[in-house]
PDB file of N, CA and C in Angstrom:
ATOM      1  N   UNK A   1      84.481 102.271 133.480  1.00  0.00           N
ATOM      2  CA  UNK A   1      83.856 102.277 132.174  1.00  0.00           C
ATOM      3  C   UNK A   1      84.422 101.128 131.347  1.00  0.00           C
ATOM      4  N   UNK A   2      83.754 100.226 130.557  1.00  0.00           N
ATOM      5  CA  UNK A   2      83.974  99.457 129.863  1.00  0.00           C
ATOM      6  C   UNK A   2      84.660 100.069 128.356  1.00  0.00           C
ATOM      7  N   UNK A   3      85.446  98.844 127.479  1.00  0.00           N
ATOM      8  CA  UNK A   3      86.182  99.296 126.559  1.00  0.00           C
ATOM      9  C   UNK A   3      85.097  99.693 125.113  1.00  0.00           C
ATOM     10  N   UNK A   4      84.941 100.371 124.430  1.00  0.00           N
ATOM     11  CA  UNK A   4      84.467 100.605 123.447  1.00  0.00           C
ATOM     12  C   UNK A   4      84.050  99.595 122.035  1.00  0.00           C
ATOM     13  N   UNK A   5      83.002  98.545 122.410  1.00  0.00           N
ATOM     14  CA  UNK A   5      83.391  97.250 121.528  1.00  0.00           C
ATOM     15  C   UNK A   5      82.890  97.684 120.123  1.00  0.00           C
ATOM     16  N   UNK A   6      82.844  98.900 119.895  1.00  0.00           N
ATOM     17  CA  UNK A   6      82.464  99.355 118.383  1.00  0.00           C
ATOM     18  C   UNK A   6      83.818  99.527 117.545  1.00  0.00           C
ATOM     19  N   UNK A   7      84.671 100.267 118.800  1.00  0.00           N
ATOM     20  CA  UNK A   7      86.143 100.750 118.474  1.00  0.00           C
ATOM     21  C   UNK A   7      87.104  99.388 118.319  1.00  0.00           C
ATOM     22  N   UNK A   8      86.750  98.466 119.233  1.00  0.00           N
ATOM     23  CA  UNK A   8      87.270  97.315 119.185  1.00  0.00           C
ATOM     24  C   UNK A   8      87.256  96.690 118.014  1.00  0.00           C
ATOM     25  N   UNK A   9      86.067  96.404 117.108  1.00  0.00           N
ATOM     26  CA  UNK A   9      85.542  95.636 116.214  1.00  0.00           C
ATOM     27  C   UNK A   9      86.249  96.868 114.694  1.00  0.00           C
ATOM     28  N   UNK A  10      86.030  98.192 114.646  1.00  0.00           N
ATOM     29  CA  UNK A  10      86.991  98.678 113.850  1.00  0.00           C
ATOM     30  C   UNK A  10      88.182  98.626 114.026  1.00  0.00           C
ATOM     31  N   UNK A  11      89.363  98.571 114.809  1.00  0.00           N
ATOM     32  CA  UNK A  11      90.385  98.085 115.374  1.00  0.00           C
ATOM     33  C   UNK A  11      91.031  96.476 114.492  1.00  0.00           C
ATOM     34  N   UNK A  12      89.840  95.848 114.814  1.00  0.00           N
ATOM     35  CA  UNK A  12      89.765  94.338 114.567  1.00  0.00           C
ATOM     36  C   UNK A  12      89.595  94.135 112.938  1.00  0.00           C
ATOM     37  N   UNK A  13      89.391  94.854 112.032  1.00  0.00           N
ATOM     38  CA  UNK A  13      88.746  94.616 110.868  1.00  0.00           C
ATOM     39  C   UNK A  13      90.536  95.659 110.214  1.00  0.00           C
ATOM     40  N   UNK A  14      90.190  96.307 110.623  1.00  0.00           N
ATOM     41  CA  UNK A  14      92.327  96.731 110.104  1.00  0.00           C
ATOM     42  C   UNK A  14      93.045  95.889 110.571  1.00  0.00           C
ATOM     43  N   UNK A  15      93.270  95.261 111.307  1.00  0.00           N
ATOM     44  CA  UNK A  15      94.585  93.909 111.604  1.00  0.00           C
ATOM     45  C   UNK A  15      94.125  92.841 111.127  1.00  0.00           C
ATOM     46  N   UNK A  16      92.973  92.989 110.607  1.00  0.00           N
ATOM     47  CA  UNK A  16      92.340  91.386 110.414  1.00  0.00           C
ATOM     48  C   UNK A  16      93.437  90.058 109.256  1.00  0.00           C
ATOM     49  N   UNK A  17      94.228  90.945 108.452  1.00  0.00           N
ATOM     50  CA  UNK A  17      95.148  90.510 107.962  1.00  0.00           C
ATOM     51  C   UNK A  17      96.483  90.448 108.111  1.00  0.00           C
ATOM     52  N   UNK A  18      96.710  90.835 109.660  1.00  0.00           N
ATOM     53  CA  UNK A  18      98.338  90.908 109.740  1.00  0.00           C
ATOM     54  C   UNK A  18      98.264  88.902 110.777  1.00  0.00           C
ATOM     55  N   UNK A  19      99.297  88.386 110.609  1.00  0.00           N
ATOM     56  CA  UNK A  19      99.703  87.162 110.998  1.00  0.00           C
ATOM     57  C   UNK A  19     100.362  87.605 112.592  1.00  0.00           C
ATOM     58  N   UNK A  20      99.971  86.684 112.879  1.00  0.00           N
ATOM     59  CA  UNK A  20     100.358  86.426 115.282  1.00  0.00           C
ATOM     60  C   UNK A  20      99.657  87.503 115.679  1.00  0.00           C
ATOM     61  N   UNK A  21      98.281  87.681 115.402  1.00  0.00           N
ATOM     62  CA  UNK A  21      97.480  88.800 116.516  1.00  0.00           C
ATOM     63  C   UNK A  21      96.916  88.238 117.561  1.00  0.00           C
ATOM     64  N   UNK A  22      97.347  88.588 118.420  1.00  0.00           N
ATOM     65  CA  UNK A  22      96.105  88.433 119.897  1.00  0.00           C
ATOM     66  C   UNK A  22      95.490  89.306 120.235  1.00  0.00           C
ATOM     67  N   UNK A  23      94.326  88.922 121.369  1.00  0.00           N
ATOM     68  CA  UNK A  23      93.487  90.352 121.923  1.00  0.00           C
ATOM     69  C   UNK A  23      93.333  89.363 122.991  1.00  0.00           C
ATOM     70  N   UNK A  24      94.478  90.676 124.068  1.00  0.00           N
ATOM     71  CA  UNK A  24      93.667  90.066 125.586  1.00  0.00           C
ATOM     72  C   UNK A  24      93.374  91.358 126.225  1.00  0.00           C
ATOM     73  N   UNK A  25      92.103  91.133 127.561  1.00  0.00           N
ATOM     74  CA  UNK A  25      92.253  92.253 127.785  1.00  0.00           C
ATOM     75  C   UNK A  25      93.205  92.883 129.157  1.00  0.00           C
ATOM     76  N   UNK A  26      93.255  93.966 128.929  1.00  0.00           N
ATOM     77  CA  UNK A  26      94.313  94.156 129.411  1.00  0.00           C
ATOM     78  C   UNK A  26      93.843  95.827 130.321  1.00  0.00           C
ATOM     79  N   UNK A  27      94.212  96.220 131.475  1.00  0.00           N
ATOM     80  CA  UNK A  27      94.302  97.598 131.410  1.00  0.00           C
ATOM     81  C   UNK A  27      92.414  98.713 131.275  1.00  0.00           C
ATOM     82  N   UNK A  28      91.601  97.621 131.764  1.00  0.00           N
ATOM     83  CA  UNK A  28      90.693  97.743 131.455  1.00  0.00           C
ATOM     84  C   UNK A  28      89.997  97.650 130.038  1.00  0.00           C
ATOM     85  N   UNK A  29      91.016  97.450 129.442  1.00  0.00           N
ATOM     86  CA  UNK A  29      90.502  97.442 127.915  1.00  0.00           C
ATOM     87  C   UNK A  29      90.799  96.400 127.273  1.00  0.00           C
ATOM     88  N   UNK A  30      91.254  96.319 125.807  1.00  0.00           N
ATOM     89  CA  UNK A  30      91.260  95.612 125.123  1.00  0.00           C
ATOM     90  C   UNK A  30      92.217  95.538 124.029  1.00  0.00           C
ATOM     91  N   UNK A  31      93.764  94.614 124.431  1.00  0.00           N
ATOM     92  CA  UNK A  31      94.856  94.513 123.882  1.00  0.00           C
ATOM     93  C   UNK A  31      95.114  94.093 122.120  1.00  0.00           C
ATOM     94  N   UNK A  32      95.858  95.056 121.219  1.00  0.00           N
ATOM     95  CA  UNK A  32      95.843  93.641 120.231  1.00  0.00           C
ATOM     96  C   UNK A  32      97.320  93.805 120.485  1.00  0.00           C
ATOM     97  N   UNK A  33      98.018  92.510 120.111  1.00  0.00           N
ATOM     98  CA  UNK A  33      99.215  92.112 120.541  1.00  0.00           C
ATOM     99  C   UNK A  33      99.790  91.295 118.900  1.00  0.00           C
ATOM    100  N   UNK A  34     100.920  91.967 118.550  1.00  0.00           N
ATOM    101  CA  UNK A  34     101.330  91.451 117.529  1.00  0.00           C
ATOM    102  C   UNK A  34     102.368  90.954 117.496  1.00  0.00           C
ATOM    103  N   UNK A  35     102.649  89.419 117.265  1.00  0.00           N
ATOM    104  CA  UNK A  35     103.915  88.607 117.664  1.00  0.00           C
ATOM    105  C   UNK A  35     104.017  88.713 119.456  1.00  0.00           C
ATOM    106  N   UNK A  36     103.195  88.810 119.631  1.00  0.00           N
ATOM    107  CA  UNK A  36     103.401  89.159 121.384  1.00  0.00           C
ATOM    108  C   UNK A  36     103.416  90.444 122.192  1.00  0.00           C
ATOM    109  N   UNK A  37     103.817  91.454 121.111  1.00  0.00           N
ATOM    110  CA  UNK A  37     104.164  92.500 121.600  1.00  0.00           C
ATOM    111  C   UNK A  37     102.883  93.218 121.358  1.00  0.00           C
ATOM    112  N   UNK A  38     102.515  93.760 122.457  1.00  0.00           N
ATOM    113  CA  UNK A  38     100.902  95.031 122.341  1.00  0.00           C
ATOM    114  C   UNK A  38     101.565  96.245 120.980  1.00  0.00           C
ATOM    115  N   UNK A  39     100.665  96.307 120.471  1.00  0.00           N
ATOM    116  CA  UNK A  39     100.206  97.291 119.515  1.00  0.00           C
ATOM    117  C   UNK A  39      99.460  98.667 119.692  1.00  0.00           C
ATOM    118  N   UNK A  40      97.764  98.455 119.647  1.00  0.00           N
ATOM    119  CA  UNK A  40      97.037  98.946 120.389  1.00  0.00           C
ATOM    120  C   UNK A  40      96.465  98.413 121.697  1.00  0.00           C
ATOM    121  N   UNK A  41      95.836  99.123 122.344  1.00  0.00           N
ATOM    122  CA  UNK A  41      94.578  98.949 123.143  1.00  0.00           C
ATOM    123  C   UNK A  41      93.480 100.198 122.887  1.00  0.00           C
ATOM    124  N   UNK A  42      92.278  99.489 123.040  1.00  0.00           N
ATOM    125  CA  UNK A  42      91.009 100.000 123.075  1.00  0.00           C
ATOM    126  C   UNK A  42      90.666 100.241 124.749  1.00  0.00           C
ATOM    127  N   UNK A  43      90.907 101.430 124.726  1.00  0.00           N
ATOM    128  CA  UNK A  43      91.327 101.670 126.619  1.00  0.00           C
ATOM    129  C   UNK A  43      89.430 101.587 127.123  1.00  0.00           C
ATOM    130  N   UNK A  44      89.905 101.401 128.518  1.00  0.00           N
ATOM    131  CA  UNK A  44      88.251 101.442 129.168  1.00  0.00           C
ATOM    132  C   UNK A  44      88.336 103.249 129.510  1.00  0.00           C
ATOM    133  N   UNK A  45      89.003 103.769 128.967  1.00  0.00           N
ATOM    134  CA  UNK A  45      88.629 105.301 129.715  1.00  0.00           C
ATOM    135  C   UNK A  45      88.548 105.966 128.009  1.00  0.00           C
ATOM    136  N   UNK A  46      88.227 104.898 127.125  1.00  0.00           N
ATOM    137  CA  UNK A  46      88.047 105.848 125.996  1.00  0.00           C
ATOM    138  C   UNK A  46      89.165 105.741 125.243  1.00  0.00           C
ATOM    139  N   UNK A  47      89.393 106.088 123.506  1.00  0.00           N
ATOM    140  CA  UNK A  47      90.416 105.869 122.597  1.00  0.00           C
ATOM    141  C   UNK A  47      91.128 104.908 122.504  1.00  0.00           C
ATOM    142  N   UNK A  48      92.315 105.107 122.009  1.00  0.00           N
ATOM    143  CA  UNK A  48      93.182 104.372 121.884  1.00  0.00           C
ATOM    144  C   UNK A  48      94.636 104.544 122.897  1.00  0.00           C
ATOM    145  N   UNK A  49      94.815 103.474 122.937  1.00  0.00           N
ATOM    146  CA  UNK A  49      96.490 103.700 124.160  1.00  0.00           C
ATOM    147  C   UNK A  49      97.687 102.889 122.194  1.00  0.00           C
ATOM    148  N   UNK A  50      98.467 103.698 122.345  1.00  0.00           N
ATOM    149  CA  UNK A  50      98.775 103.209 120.940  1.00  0.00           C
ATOM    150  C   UNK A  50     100.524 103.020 121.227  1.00  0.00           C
ATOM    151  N   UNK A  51     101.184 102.093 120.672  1.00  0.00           N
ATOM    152  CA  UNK A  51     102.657 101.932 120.948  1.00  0.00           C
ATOM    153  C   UNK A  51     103.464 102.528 119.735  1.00  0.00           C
ATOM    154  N   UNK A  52     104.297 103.872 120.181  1.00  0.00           N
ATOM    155  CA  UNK A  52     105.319 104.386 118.950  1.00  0.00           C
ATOM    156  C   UNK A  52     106.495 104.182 119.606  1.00  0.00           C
ATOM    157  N   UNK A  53     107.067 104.896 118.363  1.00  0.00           N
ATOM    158  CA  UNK A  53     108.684 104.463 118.757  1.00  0.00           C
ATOM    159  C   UNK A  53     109.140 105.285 119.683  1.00  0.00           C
ATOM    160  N   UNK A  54     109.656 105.054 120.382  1.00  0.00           N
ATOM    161  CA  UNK A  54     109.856 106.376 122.189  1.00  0.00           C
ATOM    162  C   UNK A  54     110.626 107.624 121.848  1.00  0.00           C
ATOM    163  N   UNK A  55     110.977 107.511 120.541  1.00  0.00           N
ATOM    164  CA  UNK A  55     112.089 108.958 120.179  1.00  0.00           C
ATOM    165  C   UNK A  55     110.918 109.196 119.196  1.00  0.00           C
ATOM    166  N   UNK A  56     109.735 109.195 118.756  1.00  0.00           N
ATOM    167  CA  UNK A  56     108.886 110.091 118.841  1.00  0.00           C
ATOM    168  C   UNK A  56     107.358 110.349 119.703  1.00  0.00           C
ATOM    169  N   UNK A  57     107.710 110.022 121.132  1.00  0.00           N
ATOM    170  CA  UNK A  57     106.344 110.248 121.407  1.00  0.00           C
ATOM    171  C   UNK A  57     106.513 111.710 121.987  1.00  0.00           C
ATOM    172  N   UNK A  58     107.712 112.950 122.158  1.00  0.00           N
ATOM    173  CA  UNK A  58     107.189 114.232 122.504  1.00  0.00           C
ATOM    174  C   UNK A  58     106.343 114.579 120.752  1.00  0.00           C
ATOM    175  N   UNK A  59     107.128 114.200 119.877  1.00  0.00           N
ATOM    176  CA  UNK A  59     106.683 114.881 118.586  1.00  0.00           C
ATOM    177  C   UNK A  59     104.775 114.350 118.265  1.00  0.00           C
ATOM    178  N   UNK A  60     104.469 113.515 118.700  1.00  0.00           N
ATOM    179  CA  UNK A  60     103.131 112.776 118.850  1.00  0.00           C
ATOM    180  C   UNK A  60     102.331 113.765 119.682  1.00  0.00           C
ATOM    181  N   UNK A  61     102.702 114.343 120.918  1.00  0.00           N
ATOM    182  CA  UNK A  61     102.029 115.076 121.924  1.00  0.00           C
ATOM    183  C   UNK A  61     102.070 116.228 121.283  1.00  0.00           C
ATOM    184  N   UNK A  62     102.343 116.573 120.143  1.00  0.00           N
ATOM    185  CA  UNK A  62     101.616 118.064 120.007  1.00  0.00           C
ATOM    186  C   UNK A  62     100.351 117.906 118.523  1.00  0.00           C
ATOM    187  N   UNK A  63      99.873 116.588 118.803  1.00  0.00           N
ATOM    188  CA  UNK A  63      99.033 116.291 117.631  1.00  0.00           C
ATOM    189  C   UNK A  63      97.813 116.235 118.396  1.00  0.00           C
ATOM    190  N   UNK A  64      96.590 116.894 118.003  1.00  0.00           N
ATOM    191  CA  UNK A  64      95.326 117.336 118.613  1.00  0.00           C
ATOM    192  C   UNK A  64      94.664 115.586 119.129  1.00  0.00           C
ATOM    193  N   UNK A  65      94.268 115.709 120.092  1.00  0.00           N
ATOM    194  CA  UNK A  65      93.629 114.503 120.665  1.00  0.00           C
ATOM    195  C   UNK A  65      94.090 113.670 121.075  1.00  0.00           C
ATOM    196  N   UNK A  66      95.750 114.257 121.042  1.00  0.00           N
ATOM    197  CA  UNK A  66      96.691 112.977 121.992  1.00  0.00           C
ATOM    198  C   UNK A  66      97.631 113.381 123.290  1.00  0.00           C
ATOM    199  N   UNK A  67      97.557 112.662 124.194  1.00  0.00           N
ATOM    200  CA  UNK A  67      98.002 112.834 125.433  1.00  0.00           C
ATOM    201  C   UNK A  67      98.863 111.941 126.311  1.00  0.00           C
ATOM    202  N   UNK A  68     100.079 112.157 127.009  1.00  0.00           N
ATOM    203  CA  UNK A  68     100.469 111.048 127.642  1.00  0.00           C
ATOM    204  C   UNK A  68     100.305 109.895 127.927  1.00  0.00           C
ATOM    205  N   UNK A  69     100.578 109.216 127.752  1.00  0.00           N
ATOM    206  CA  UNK A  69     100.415 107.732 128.378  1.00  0.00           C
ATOM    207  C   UNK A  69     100.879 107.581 129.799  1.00  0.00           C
ATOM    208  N   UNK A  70      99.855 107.458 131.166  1.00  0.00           N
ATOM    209  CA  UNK A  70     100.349 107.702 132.359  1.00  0.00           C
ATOM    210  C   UNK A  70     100.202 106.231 133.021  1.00  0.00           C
ATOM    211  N   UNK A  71     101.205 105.728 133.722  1.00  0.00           N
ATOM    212  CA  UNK A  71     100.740 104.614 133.866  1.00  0.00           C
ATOM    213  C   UNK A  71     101.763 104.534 135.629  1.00  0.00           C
ATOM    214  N   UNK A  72     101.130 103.721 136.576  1.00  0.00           N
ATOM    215  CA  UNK A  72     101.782 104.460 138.254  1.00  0.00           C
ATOM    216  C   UNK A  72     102.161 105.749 138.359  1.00  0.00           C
ATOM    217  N   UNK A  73     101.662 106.834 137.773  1.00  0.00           N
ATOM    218  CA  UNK A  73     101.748 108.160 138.045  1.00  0.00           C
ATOM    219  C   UNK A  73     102.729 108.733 137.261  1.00  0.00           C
ATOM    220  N   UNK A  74     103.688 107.783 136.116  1.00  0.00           N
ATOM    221  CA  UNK A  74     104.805 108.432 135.254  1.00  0.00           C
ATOM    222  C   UNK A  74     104.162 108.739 134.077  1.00  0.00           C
ATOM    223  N   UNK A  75     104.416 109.132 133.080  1.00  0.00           N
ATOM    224  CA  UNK A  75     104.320 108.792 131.625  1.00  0.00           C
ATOM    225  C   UNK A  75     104.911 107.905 130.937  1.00  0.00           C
ATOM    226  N   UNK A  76     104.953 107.253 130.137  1.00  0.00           N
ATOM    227  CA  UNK A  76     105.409 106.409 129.642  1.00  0.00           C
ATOM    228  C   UNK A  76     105.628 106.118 128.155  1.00  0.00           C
ATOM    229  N   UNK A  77     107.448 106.703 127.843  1.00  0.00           N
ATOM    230  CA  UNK A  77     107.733 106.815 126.431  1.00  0.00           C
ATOM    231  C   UNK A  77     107.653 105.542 125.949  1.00  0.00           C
ATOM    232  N   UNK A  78     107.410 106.035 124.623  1.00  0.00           N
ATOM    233  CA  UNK A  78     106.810 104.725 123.478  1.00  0.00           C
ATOM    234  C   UNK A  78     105.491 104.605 123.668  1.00  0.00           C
ATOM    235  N   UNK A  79     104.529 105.296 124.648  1.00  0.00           N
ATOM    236  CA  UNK A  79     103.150 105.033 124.383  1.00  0.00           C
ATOM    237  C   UNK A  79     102.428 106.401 124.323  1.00  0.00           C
ATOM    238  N   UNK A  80     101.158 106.910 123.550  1.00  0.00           N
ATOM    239  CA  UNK A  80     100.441 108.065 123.775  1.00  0.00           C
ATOM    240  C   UNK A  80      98.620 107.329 123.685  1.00  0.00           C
ATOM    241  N   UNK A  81      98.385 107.826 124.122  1.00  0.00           N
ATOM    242  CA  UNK A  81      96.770 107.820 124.438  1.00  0.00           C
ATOM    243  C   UNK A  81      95.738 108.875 123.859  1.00  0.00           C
ATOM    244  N   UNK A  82      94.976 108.426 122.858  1.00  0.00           N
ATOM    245  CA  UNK A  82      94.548 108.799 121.285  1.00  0.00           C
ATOM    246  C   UNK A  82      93.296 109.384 122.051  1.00  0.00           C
ATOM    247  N   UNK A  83      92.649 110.569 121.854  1.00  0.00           N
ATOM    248  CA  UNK A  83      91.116 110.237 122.354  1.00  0.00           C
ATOM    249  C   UNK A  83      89.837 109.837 121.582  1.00  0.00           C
ATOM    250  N   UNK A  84      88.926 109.790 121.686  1.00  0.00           N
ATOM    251  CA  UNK A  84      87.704 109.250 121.109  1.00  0.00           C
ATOM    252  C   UNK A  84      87.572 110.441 119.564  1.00  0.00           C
ATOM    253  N   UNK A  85      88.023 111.370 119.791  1.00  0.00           N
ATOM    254  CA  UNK A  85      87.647 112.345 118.675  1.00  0.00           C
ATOM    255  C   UNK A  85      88.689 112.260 117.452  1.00  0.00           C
ATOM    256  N   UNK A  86      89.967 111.414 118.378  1.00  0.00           N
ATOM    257  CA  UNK A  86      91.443 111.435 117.348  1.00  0.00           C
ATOM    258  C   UNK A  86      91.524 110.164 116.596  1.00  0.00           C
ATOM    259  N   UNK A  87      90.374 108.872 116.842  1.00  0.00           N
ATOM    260  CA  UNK A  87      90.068 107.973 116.053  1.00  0.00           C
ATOM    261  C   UNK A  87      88.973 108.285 115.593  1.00  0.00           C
ATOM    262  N   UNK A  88      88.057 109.217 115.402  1.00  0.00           N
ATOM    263  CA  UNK A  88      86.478 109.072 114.940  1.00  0.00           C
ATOM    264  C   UNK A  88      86.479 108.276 113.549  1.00  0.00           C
ATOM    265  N   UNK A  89      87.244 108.942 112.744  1.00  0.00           N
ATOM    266  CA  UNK A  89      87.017 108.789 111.311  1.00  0.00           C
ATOM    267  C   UNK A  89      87.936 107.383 110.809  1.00  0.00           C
ATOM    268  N   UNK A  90      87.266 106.783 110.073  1.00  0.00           N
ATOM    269  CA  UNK A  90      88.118 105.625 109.477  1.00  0.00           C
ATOM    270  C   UNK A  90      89.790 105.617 109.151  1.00  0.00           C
ATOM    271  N   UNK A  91      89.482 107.071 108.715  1.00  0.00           N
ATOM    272  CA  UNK A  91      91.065 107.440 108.096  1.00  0.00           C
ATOM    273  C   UNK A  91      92.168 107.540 109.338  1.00  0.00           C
ATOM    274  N   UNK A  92      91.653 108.182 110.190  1.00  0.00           N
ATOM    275  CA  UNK A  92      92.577 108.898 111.693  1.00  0.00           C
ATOM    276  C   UNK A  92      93.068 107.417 112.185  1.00  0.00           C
ATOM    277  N   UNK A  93      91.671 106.355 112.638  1.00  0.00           N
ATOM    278  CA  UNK A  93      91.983 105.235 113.091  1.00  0.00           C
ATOM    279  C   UNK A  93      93.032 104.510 112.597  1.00  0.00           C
ATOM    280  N   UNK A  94      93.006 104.389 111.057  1.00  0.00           N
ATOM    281  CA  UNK A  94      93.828 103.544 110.478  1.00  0.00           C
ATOM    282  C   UNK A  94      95.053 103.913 110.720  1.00  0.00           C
ATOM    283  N   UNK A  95      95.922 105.279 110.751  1.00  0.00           N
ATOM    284  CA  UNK A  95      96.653 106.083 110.460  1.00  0.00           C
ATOM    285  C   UNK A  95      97.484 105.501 112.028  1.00  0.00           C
ATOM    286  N   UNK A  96      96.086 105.678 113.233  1.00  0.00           N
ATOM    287  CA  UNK A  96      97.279 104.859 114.493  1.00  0.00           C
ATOM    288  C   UNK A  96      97.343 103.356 114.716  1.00  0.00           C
ATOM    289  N   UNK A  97      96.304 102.919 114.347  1.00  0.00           N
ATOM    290  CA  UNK A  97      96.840 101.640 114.108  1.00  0.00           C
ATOM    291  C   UNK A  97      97.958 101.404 113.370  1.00  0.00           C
ATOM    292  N   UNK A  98      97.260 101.520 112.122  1.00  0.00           N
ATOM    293  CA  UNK A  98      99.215 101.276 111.585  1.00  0.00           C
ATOM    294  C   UNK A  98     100.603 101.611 111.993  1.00  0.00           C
ATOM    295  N   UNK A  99     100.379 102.866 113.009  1.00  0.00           N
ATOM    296  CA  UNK A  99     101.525 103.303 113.694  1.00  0.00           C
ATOM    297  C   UNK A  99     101.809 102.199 114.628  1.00  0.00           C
ATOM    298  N   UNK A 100     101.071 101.843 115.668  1.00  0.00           N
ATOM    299  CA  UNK A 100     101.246 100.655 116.167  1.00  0.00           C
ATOM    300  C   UNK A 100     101.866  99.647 115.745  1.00  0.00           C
ATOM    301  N   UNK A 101     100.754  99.041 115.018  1.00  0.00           N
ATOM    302  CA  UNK A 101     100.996  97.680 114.307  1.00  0.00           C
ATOM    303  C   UNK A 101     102.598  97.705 114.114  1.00  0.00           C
ATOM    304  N   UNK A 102     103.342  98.661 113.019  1.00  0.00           N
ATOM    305  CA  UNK A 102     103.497  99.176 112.186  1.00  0.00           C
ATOM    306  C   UNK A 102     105.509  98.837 113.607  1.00  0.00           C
ATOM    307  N   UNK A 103     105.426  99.553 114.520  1.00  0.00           N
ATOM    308  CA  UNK A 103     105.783  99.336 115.510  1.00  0.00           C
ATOM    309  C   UNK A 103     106.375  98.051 116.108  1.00  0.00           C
ATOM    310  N   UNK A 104     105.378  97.686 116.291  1.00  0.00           N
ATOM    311  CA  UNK A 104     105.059  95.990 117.055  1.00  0.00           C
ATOM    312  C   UNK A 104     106.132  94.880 116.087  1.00  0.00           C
ATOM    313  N   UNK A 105     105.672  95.163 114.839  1.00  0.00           N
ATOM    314  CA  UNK A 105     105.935  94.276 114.334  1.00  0.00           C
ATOM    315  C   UNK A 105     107.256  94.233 113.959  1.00  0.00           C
ATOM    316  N   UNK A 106     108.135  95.281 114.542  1.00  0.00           N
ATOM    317  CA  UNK A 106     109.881  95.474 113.948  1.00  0.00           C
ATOM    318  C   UNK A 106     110.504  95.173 115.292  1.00  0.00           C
ATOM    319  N   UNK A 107     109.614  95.053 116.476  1.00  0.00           N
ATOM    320  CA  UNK A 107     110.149  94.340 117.774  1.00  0.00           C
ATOM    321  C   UNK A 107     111.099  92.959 117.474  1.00  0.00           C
ATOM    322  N   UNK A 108     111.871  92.768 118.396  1.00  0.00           N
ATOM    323  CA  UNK A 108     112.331  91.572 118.120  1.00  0.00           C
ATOM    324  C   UNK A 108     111.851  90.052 119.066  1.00  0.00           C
ATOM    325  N   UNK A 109     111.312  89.140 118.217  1.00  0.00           N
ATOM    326  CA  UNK A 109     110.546  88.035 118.517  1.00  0.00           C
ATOM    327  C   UNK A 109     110.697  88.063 120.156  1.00  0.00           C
ATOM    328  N   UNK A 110     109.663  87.311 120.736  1.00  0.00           N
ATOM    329  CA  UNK A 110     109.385  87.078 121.807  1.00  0.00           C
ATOM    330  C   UNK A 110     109.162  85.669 121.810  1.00  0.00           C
TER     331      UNK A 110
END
């Protein structure tokens, strides 16, 4: 399944003002990368794949519409995977993006 280019383009219109964004794709989907470091993706299996801080992604998994981040068969702390119903609304979206972003951007330079 291809990445969601509606979700993409709302995605794209909230970072549209942060400085060093990229979008590659990545993972079947569609990376934004801030200062280098991924943020979101707009996954090809739907939602968002979103980057938090790894000492809270059990506290993230008990929030409705979010689920592991599985990646070679592990999970993978610092990431959870948003579903289509947990971004619907403008507000929800913004709320993980910025978690991302929000994230990304306290990394140290690359």
């Amino acid at each position: 399944m291809a990445y969601d280019t509606d979700l993409a383009d709302r995605v794209r219109g909230l970072i549209a003002a942060e400085r060093n964004v990229d979008e590659k794709p990545m993972f079947g989907g569609l990376a934004f990368l801030i200062g280098g470091h991924m943020a979101v993706c707009v996954s090809g299996r739907g939602g968002l794949m979103v980057r938090v801080p790894p000492e809270q992604t059990e506290q993230l998994l008990g929030l409705d519409h979010v689920e592991p981040m599985i990646m070679a068969g592990r999970e993978t702390r610092g990431w959870v995977r948003v579903g289509d119903d947990g971004v619907g609304t403008a507000r929800a979206l913004r709320a993980w993006v910025d978690r991302g972003v929000g994230y990304a951007k306290n990394l140290p330079p690359k």
